[in-house]
Protein backbone atom coordinates (compact mmCIF):
# COMPACT_ATOMS: atom_id res chain seq x y z
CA UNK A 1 -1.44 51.37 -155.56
CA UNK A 2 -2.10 55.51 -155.96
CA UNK A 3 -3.53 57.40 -158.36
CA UNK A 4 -3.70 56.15 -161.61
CA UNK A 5 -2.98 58.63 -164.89
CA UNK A 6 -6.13 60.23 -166.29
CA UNK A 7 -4.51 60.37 -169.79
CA UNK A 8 -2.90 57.91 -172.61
CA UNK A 9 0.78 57.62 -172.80
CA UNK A 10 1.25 59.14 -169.22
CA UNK A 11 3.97 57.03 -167.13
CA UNK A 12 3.23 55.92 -163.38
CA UNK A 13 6.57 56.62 -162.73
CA UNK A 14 8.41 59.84 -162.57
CA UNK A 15 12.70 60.02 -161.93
CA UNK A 16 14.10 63.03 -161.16
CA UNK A 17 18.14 62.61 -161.36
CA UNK A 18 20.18 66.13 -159.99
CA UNK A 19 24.15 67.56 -160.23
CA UNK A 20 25.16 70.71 -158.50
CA UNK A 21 26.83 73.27 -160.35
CA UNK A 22 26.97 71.59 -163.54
CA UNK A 23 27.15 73.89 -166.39
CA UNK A 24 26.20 72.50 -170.08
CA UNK A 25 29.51 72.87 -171.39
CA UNK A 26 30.34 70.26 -169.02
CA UNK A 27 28.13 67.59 -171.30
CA UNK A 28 29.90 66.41 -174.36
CA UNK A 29 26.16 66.77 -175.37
CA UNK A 30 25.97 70.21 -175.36
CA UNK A 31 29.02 70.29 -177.52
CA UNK A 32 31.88 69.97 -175.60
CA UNK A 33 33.72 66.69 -176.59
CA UNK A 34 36.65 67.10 -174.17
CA UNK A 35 34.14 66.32 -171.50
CA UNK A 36 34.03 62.29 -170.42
CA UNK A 37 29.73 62.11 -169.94
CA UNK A 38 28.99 59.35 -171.79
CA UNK A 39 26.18 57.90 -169.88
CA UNK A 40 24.39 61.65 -169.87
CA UNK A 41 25.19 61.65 -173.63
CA UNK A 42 23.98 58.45 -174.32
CA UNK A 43 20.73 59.38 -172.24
CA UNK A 44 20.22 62.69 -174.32
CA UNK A 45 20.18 60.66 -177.10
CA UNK A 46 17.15 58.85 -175.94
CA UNK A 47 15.30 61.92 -175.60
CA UNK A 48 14.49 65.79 -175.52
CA UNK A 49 17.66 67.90 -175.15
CA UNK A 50 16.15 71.63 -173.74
CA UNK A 51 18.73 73.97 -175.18
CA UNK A 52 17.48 77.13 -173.34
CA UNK A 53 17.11 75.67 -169.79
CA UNK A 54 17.61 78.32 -166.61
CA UNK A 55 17.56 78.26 -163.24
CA UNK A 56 15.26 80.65 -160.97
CA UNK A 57 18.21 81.19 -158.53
CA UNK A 58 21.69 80.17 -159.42
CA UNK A 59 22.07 79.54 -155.51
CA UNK A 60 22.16 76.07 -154.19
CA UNK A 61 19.12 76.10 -151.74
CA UNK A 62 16.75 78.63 -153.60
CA UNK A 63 17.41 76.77 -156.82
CA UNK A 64 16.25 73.88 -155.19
CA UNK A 65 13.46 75.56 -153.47
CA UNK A 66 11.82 76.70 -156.68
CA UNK A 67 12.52 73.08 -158.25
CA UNK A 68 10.62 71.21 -155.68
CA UNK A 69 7.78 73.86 -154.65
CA UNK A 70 6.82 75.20 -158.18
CA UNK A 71 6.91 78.97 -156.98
CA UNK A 72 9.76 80.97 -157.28
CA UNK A 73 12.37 81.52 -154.12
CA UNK A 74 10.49 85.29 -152.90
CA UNK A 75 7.53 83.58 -153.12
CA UNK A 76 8.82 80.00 -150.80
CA UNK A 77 10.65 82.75 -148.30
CA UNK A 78 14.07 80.63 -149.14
CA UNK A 79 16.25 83.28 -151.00
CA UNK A 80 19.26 82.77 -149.79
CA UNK A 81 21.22 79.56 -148.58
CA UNK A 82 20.33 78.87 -144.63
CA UNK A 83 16.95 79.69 -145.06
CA UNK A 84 14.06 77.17 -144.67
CA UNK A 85 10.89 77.07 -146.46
CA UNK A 86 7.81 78.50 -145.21
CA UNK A 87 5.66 76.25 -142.87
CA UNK A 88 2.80 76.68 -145.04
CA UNK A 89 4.60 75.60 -148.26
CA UNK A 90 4.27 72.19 -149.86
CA UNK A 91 6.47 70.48 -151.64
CA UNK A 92 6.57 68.12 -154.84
CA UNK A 93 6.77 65.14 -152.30
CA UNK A 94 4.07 66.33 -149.84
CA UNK A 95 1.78 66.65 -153.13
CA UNK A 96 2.63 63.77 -155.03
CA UNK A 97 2.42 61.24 -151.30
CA UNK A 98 -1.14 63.02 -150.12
CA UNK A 99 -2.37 61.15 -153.93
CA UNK A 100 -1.37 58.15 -152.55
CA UNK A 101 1.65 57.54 -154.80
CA UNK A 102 5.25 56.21 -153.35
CA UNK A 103 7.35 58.81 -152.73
CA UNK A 104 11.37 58.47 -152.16
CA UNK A 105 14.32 61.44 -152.25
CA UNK A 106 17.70 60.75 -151.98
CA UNK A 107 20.76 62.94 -151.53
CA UNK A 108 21.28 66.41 -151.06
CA UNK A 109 18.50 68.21 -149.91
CA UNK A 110 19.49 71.94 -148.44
CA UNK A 111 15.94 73.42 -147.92
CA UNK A 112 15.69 72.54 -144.47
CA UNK A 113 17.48 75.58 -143.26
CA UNK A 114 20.15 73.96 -141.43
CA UNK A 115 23.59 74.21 -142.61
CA UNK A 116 25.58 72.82 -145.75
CA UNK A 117 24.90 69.31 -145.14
CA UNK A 118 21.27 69.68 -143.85
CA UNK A 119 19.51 67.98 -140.42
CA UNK A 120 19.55 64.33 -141.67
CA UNK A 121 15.79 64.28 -140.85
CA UNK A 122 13.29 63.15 -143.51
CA UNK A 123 10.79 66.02 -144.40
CA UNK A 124 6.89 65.64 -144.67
CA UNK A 125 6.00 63.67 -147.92
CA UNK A 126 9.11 61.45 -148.60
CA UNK A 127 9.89 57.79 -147.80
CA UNK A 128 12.32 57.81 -144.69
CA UNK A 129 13.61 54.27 -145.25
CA UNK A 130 14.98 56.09 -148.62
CA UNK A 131 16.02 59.19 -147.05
CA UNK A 132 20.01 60.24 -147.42
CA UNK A 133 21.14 63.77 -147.11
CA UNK A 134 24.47 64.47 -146.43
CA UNK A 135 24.47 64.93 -143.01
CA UNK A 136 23.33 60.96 -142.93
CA UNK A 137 26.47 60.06 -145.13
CA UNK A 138 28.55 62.03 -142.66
CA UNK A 139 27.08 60.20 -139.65
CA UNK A 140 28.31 57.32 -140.95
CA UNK A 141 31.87 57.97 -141.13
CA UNK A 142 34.53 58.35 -138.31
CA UNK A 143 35.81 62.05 -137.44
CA UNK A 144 39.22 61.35 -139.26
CA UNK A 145 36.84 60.58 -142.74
CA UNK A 146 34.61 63.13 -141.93
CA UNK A 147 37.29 65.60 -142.35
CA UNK A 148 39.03 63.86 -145.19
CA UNK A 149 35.63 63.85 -147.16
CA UNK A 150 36.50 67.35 -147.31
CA UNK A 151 39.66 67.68 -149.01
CA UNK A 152 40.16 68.29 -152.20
CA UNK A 153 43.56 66.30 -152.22
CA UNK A 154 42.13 62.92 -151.18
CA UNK A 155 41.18 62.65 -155.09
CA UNK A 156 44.99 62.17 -155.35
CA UNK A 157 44.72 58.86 -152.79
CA UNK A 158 45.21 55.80 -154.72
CA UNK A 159 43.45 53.93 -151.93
CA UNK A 160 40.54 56.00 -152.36
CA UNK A 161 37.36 53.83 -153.77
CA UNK A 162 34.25 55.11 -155.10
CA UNK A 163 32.39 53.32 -152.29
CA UNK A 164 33.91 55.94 -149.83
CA UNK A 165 31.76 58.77 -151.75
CA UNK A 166 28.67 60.26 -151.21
CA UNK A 167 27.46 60.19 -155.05
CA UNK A 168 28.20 56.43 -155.01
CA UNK A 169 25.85 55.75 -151.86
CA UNK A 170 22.96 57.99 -153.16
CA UNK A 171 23.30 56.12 -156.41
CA UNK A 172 23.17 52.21 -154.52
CA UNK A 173 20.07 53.50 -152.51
CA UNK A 174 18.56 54.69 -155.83
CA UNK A 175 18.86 51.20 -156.99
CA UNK A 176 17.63 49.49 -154.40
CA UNK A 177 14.09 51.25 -154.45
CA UNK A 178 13.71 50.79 -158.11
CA UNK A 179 14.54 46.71 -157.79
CA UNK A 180 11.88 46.77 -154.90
CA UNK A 181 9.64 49.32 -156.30
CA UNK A 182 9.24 48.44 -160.14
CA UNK A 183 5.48 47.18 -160.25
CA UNK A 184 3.93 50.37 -158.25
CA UNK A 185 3.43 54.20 -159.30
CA UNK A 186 6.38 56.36 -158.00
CA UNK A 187 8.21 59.87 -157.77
CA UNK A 188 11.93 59.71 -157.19
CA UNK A 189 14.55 61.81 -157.20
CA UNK A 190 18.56 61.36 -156.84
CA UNK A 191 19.73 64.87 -155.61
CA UNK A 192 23.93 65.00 -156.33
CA UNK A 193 26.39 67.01 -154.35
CA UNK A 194 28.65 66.25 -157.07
CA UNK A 195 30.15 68.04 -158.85
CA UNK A 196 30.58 70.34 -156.25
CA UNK A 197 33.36 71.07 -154.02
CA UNK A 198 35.36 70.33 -151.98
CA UNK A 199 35.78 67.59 -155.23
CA UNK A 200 35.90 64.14 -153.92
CA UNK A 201 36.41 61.37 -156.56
CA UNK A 202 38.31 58.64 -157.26
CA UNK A 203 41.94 59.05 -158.98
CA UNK A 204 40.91 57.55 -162.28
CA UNK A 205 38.57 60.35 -162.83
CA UNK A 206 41.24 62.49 -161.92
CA UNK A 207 43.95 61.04 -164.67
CA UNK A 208 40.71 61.69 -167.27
CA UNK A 209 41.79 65.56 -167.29
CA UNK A 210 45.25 66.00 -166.53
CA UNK A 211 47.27 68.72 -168.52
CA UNK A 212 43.38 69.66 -169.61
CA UNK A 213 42.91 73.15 -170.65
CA UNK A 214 39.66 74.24 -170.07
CA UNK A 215 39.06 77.17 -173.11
CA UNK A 216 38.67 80.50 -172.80
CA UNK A 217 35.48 82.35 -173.92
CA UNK A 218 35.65 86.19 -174.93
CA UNK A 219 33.94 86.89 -172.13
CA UNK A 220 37.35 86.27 -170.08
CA UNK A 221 38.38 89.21 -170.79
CA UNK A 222 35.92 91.19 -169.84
CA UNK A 223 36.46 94.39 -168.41
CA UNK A 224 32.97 94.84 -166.74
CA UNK A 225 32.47 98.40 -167.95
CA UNK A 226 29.24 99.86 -167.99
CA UNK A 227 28.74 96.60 -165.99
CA UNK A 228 26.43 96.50 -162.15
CA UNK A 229 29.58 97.62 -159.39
CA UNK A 230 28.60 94.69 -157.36
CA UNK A 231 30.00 92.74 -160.46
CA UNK A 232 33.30 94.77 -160.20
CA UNK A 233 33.40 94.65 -156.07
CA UNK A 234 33.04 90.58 -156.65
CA UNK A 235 36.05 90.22 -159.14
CA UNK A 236 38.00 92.38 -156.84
CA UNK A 237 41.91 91.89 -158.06
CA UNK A 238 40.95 89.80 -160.90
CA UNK A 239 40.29 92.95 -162.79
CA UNK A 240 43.61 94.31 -162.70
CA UNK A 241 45.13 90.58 -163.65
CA UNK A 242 46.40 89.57 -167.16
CA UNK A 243 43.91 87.45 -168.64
CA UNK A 244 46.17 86.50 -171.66
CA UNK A 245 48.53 84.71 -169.15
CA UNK A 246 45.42 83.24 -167.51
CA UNK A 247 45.00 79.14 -167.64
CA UNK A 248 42.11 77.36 -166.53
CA UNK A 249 42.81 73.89 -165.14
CA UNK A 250 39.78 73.17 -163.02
CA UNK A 251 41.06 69.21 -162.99
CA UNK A 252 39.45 68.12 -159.90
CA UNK A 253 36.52 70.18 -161.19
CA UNK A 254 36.03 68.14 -164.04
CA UNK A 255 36.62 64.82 -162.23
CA UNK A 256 34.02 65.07 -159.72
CA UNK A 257 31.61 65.63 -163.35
CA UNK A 258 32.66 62.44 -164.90
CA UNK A 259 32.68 60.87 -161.88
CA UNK A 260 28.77 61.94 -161.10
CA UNK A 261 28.29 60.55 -164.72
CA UNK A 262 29.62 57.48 -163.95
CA UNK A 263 27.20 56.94 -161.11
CA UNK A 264 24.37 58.54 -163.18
CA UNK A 265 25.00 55.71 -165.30
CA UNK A 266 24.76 53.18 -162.49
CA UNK A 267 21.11 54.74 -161.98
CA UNK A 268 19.92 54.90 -165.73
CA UNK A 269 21.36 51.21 -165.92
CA UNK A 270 18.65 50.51 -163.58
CA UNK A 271 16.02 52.29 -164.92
CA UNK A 272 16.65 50.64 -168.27
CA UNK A 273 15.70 46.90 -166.09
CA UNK A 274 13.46 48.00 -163.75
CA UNK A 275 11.20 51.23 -164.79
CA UNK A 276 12.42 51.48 -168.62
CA UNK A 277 8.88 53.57 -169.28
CA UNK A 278 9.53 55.74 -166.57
CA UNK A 279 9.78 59.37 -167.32
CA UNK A 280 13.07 61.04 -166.38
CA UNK A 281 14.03 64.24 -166.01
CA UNK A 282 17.64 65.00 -165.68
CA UNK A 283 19.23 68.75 -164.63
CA UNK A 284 21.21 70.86 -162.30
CA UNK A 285 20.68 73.37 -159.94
CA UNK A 286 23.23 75.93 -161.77
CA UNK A 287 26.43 76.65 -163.14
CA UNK A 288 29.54 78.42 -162.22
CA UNK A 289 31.52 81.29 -163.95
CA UNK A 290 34.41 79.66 -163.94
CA UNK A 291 36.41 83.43 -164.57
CA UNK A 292 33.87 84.21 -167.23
CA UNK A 293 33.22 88.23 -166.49
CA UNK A 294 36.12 87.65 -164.28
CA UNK A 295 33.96 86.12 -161.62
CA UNK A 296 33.86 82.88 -160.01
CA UNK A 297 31.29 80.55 -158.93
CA UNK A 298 27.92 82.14 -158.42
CA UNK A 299 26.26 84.78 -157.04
CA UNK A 300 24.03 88.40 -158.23
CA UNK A 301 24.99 88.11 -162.04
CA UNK A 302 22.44 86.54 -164.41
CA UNK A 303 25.07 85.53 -166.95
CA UNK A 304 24.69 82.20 -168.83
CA UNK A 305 27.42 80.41 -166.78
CA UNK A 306 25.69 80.73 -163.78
CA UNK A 307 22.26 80.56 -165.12
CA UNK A 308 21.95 78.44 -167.79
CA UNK A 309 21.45 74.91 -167.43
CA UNK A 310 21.23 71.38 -168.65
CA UNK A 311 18.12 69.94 -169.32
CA UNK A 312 17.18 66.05 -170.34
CA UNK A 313 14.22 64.29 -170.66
CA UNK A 314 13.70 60.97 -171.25
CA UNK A 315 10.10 59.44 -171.67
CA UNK A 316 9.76 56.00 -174.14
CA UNK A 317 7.10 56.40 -176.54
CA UNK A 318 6.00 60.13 -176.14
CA UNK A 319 9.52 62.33 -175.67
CA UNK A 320 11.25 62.10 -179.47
CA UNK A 321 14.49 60.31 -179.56
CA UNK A 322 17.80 62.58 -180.52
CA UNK A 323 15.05 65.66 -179.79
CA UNK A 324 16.21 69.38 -179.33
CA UNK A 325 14.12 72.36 -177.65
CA UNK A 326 15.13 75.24 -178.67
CA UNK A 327 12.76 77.47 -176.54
CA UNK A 328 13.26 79.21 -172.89
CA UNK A 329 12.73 76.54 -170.31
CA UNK A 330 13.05 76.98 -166.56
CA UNK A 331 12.95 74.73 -163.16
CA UNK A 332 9.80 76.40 -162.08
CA UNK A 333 8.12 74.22 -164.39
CA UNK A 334 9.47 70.88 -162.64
CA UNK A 335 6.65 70.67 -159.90
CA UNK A 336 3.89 71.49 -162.61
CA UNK A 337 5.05 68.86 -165.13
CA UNK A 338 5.29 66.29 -162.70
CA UNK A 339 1.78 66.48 -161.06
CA UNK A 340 0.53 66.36 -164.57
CA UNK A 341 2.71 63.29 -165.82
CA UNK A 342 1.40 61.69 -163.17
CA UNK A 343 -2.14 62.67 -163.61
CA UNK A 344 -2.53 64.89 -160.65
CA UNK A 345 -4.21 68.50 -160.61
CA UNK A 346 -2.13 71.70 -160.76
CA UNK A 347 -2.91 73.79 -157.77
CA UNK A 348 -3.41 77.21 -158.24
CA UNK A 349 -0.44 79.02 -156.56
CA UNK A 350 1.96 77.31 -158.69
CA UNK A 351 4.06 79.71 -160.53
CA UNK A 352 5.03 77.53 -163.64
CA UNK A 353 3.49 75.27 -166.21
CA UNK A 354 3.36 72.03 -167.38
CA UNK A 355 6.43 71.05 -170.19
CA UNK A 356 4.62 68.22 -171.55
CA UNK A 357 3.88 69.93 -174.21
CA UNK A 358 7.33 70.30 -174.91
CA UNK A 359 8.40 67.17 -173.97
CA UNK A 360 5.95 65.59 -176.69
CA UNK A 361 6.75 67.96 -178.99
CA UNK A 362 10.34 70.20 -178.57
CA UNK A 363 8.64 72.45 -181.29
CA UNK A 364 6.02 73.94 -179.14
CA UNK A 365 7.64 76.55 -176.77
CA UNK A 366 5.81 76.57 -173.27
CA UNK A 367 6.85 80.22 -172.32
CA UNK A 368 7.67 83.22 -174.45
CA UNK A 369 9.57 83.89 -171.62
CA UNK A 370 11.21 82.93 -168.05
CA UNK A 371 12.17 84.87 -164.55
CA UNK A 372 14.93 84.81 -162.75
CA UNK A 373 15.66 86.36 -159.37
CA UNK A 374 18.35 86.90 -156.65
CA UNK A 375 18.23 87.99 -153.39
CA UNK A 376 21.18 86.98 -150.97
CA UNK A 377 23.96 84.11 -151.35
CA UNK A 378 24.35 83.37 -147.70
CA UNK A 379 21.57 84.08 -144.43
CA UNK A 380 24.94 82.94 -142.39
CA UNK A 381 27.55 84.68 -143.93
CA UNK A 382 28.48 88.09 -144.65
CA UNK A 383 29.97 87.53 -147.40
CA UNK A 384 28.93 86.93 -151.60
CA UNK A 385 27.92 90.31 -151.38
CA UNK A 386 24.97 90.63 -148.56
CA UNK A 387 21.60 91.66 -149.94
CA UNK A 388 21.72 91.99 -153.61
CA UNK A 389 18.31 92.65 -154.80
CA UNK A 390 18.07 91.17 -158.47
CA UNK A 391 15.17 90.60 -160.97
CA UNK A 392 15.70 89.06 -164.65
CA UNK A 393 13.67 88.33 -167.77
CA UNK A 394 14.59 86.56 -170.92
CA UNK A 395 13.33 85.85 -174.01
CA UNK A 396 15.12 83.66 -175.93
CA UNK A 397 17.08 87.30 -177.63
CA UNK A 398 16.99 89.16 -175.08
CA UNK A 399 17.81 89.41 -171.41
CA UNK A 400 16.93 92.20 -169.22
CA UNK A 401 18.49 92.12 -165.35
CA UNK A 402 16.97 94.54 -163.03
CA UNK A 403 19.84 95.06 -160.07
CA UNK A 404 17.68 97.25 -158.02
CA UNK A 405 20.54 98.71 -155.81
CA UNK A 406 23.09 99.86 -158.85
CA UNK A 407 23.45 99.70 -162.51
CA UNK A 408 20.57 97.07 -164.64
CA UNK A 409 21.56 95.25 -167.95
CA UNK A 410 20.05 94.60 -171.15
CA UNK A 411 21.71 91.86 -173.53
CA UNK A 412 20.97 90.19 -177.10
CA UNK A 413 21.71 87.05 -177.04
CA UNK A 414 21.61 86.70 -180.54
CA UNK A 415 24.03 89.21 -181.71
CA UNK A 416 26.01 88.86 -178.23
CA UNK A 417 26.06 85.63 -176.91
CA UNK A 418 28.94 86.18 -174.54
CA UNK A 419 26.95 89.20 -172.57
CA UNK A 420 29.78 91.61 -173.39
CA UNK A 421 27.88 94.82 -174.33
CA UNK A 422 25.32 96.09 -171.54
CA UNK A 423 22.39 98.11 -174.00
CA UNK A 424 20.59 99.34 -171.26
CA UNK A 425 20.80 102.86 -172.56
CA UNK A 426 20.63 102.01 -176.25
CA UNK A 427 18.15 103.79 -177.91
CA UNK A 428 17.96 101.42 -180.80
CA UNK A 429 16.84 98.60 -178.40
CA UNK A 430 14.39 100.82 -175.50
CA UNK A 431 11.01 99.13 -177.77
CA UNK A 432 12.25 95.64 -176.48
CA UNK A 433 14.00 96.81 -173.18
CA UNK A 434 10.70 98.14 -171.98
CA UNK A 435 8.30 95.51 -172.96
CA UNK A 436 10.21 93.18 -171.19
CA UNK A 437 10.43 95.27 -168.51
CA UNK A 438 6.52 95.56 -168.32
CA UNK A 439 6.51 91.87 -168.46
CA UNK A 440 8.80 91.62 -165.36
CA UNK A 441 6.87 94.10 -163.06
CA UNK A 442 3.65 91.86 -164.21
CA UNK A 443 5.14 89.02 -163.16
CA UNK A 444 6.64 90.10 -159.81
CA UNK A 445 2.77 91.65 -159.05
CA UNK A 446 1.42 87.92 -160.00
CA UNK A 447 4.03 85.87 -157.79
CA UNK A 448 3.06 88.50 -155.21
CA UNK A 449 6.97 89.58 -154.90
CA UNK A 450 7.18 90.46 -151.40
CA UNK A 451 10.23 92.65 -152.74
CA UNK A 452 7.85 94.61 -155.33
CA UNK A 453 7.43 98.25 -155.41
CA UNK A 454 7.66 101.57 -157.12
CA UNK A 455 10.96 101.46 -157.08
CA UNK A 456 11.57 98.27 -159.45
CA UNK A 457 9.74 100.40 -162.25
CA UNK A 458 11.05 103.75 -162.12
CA UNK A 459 14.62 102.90 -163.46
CA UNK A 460 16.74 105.83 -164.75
CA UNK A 461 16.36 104.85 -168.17
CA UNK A 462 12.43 104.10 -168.18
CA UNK A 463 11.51 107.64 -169.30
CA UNK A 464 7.21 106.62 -169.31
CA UNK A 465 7.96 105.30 -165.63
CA UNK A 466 4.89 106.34 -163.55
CA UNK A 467 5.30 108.63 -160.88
CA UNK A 468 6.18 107.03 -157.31
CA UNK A 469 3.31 106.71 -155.23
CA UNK A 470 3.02 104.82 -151.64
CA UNK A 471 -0.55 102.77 -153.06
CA UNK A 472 1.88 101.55 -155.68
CA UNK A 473 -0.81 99.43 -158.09
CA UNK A 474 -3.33 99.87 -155.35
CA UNK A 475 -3.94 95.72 -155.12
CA UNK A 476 -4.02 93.21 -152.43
CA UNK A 477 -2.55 90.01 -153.67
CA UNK A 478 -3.75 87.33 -151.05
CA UNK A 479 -1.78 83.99 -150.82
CA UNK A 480 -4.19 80.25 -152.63
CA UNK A 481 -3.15 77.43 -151.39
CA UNK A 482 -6.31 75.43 -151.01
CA UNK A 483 -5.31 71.76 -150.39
CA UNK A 484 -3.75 72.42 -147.68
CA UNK A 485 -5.72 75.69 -145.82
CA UNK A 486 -9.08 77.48 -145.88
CA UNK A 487 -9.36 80.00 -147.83
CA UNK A 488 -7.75 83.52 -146.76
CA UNK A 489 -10.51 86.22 -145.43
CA UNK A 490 -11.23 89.23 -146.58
CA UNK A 491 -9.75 91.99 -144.56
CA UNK A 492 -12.54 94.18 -145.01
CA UNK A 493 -15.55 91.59 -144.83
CA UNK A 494 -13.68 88.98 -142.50
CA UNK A 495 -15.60 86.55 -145.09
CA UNK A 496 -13.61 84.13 -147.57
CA UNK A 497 -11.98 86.21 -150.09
CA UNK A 498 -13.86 85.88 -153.65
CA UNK A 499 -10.47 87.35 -155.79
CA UNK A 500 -6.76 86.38 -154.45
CA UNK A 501 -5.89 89.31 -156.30
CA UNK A 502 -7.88 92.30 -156.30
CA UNK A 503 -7.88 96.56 -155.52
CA UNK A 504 -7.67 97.87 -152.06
């Protein structure tokens, strides 16, 4: 049967449900009431709603990479699309099925370092009779629906049935393991392409949004002065356009999210009959600008579009119904409040901590602050901009974004909530811009930031900035990962190191 929880109130049985690029605008939960998620809304009432939520990466494959490894994307070596994961790094399923608990993830995957769709091979750690990425639903169609999967316009098909998509074949494997899998301890996660492009869904999701205006923010119009230049290279044209005259109509868009509700709602349907004590975690990997700073989609910016994200939790009996968080929250801490839901023990290279806490009680804030990162869009392409070295820090207030090639930011999220006013160089706010920045370089020197160096700290506006020197800190930062490898040796000694971390 597995391991068995070592405390009260802890579930046997842990559901991870996923969207891609779903920002939280895009719940009528989150206070948007154009949007058509009732199932999401309904489940948000059941539960915790985390109202600061982020990201580590708002990329597809590093997001998803720090999700299911607990340690952030430099740390992994995926940081950009394309890229697999180390050899030597574990993930939540490879954890979770060495304690003898069931196992299962289905749908998009995209740390495997194959393409878009992935290698349709089950990894280490998960159930392959489960297994469904999307280069398995493409196998299964012809050439001629292969390609039409891919077209926005077949949303317009009246023939088209929900059967034909991928988000309604994850969600029918999802409920066939929980009607076979309901007396036994469990992980699972449903992993959505939806509602990403190329927007697939049936035409009644479609006729939900037509003549739809999504609304403008402030932040439309602006002009990205005093803003990083990789920001202005990215909006290109759009800087010069009129924003007044500018409508947003992402219809197709908006579809695809109602339609991933829909089958979200299939899922929690079966939860309710089959695990209804189960704890379940719902997110998505990131958001999308969706011409907010005059940028679209994602990419090198840490702006709340692209970073910030929803976050539900549902657990009968210990999460508080109709619950709100209010504190910064981030995916790191996924793999870490997993193992301990399911009374596992948190390895020591894990770079996040558990949210039960939270989860118990919304009041208690598990971090005074989270990281972010960035490092390149695409391995394959040359385009989204090529390396763009980024580090970020937020506190709740206050967001500092270290773009180590051009121009860093500072916001207050309190007093500018749309990111219009960069304060970098306000003297009124150096006391806070500078203890976060300490914060930042202590955290890339604890996640052993391959990346990390003088350079990071001697910004033009950090006037106590040490001097550069090629020792940098003068420490060796040695990888842990003890389930799975002896323990590194000491360079100098050849013997097993004593401290990971330690001078040289």
């Amino acid at each position: 049967m597995g391991a068995e929880p070592d405390h009260m109130g802890t579930p046997c049985q842990v559901i991870l449900l996923m969207t891609d690029t779903q920002r939280t605008d895009m719940l009528g939960c989150y206070g948007n009431a154009a949007m058509h998620t009732p199932h999401l809304d309904r489940f948000a009432s059941q539960g915790v709603r985390f109202d600061r939520a982020y990201t580590c990466q708002p990329v597809c494959g590093p997001a998803r990479a720090a999700m299911f490894t607990g340690t952030f994307p430099h740390s992994n070596g995926m940081w950009g699309n394309s890229m697999a994961l180390g050899d030597n790094v574990k993930t939540l399923g490879q954890r979770v099925h060495d304690q003898g608990i069931h196992t299962a993830y289905i749908g998009k995957w995209h740390l495997d370092g194959g393409d878009y769709f992935g290698l349709g091979r089950c990894p280490d750690g998960w159930d392959p009779d489960y297994w469904y990425d999307m280069r398995c639903y493409l196998e299964e169609l012809s050439p001629e629906d292969r390609a039409r999967s891919r077209r926005t316009a077949l949303c317009e098909d009246p023939d088209l049935t929900e059967e034909f998509c991928f988000g309604h074949r994850c969600s029918d494997r999802a409920i066939r393991f929980l009607e076979r899998h309901t007396e036994e301890p469990f992980c699972l996660v449903v992993s959505y392409d939806e509602p990403h492009g190329p927007f697939v869904c049936p035409r009644e999701y479609v006729d939900l949004y037509r003549g739809y205006e999504w609304p403008k923010s402030p932040n439309v119009w602006d002009t990205l002065e005093g803003k990083p230049e990789h920001q202005r290279i990215w909006a290109g044209p759009a800087l010069e356009s009129d924003r007044d005259a500018l409508t947003l109509r992402p219809l197709y868009f908006l579809a695809c999210n109602s339609f991933v509700d829909h089958q979200l709602g299939r899922v929690l349907d079966a939860i309710d009959r089959h695990a209804p004590e189960a704890l379940v975690i719902y997110t998505s990997d990131h958001g999308d600008a969706l011409a907010s700073h005059c940028l679209h989609g994602k990419g090198p910016a840490m702006y709340e579009e692209m970073t910030h994200i929803p976050f539900l939790v549902r657990w009968p009996g210990e999460a508080p119904a109709g619950a709100v968080c209010p504190h910064p929250t981030s995916h790191i801490d996924l793999v870490p409040t997993v193992l301990d839901a399911l009374g596992l023990p948190q390895p020591k290279l894990l770079e996040g901590r558990s949210m039960l806490p939270a989860i118990r009680d919304p009041r208690s804030a598990v971090n005074e602050r989270i990281f972010m990162e960035f490092g390149r869009f695409e391995v394959d392409h040359d385009g989204f901009g090529g390396f763009q070295p980024v580090r970020a820090v937020c506190d709740g207030q206050y967001k500092l974004v270290i773009n180590l090639l051009c121009t860093d930011e500072l916001y207050d999220l309190a007093a500018d909530p749309q990111e219009l006013t960069n304060l970098i160089d306000s003297p009124a706010h150096a006391a806070a811009r500078d203890a976060l920045h300490d914060r930042l370089l202590e955290w890339m020197n604890q996640t052993r930031d391959p990346f990390r160096g003088y350079c990071w700290e001697r910004r033009p506006w950090r006037a106590d900035a040490r001097p550069a020197t090629w020792a940098y800190t003068g420490y060796t930062r040695q990888r842990e990962n003890e389930e799975y490898e002896p323990r590194q040796l000491d360079y100098d000694t050849g013997l097993p190191m004593a401290d990971a971390q330690r001078p040289k």
